[in-house]
Protein backbone atom coordinates (compact mmCIF):
# COMPACT_ATOMS: atom_id res chain seq x y z
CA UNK A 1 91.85 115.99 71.62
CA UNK A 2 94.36 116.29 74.34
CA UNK A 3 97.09 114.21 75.38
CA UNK A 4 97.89 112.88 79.28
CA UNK A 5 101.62 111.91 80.11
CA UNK A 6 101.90 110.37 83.66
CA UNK A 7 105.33 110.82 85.08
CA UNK A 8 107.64 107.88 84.91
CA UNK A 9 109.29 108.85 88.23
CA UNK A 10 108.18 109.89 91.49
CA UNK A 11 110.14 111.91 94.27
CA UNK A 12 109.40 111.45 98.15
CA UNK A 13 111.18 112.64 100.88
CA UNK A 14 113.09 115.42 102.26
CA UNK A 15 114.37 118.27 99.41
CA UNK A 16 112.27 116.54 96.89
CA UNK A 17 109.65 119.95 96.51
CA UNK A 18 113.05 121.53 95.09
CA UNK A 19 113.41 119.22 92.50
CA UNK A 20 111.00 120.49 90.68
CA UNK A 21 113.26 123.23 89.43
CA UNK A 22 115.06 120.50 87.59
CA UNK A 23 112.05 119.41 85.66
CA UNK A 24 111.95 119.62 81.79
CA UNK A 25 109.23 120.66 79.34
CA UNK A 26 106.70 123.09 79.01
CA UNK A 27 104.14 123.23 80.92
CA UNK A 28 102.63 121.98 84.26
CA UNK A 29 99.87 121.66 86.29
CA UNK A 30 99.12 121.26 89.79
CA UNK A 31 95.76 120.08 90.86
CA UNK A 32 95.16 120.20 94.59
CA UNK A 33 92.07 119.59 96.83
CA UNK A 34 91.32 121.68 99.81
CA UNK A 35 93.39 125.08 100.85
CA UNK A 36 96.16 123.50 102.68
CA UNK A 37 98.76 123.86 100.13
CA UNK A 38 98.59 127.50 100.24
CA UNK A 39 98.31 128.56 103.55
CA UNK A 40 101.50 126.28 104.55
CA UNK A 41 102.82 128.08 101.67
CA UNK A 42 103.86 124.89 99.65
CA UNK A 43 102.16 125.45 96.93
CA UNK A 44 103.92 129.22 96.47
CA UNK A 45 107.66 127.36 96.52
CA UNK A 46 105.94 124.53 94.19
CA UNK A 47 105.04 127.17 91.68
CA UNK A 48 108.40 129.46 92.29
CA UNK A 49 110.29 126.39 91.57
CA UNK A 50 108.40 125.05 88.37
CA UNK A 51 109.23 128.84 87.29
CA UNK A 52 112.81 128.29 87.85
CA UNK A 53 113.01 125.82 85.41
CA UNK A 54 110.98 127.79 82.87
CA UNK A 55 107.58 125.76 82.99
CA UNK A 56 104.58 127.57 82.17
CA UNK A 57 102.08 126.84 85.00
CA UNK A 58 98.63 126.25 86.32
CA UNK A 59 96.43 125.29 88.99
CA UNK A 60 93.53 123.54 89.45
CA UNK A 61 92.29 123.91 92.68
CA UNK A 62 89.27 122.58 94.65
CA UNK A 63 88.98 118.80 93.31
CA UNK A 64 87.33 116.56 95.51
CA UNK A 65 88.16 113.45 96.65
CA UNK A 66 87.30 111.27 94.06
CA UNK A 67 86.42 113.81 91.53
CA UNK A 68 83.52 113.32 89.74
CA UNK A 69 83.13 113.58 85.75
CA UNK A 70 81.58 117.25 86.29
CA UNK A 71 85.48 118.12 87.95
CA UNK A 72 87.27 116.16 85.81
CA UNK A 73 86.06 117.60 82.63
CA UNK A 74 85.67 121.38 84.37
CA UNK A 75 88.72 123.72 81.75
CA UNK A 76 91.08 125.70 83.90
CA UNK A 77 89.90 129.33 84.09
């Protein structure tokens, strides 16, 4: 069994990628869809940050819009 905890907060705006280095816990996960995150480089600093604050990370790239069950159920390599 695995457990899901949604964030009770959400950051917009300008400098809010940074905070991310202020985040507590142990591990995190980013999921993103297409490639656009990396080649603008966010996704880099998003990872560097959650680092900095001594998350263990992972990514879970290529989810559709809408995933289906197939994605949602796919384990991170």
């Amino acid at each position: 069994m695995s457990k899901l905890f949604v964030a009770s907060e959400v950051f917009h705006g300008a400098g809010s990628l940074s905070e991310l280095k202020n985040l507590s816990g142990k591990k995190a996960i980013i999921v993103t869809g297409g490639q656009s995150m990396k080649r603008s480089g966010t996704l880099d600093r998003a990872l560097s940050y959650l680092n900095e604050a001594g998350l263990e990370t992972a990514v879970f790239d290529g989810v559709e819009e809408d995933p289906s069950s197939e994605t949602s159920l796919k384990e991170l390599q």
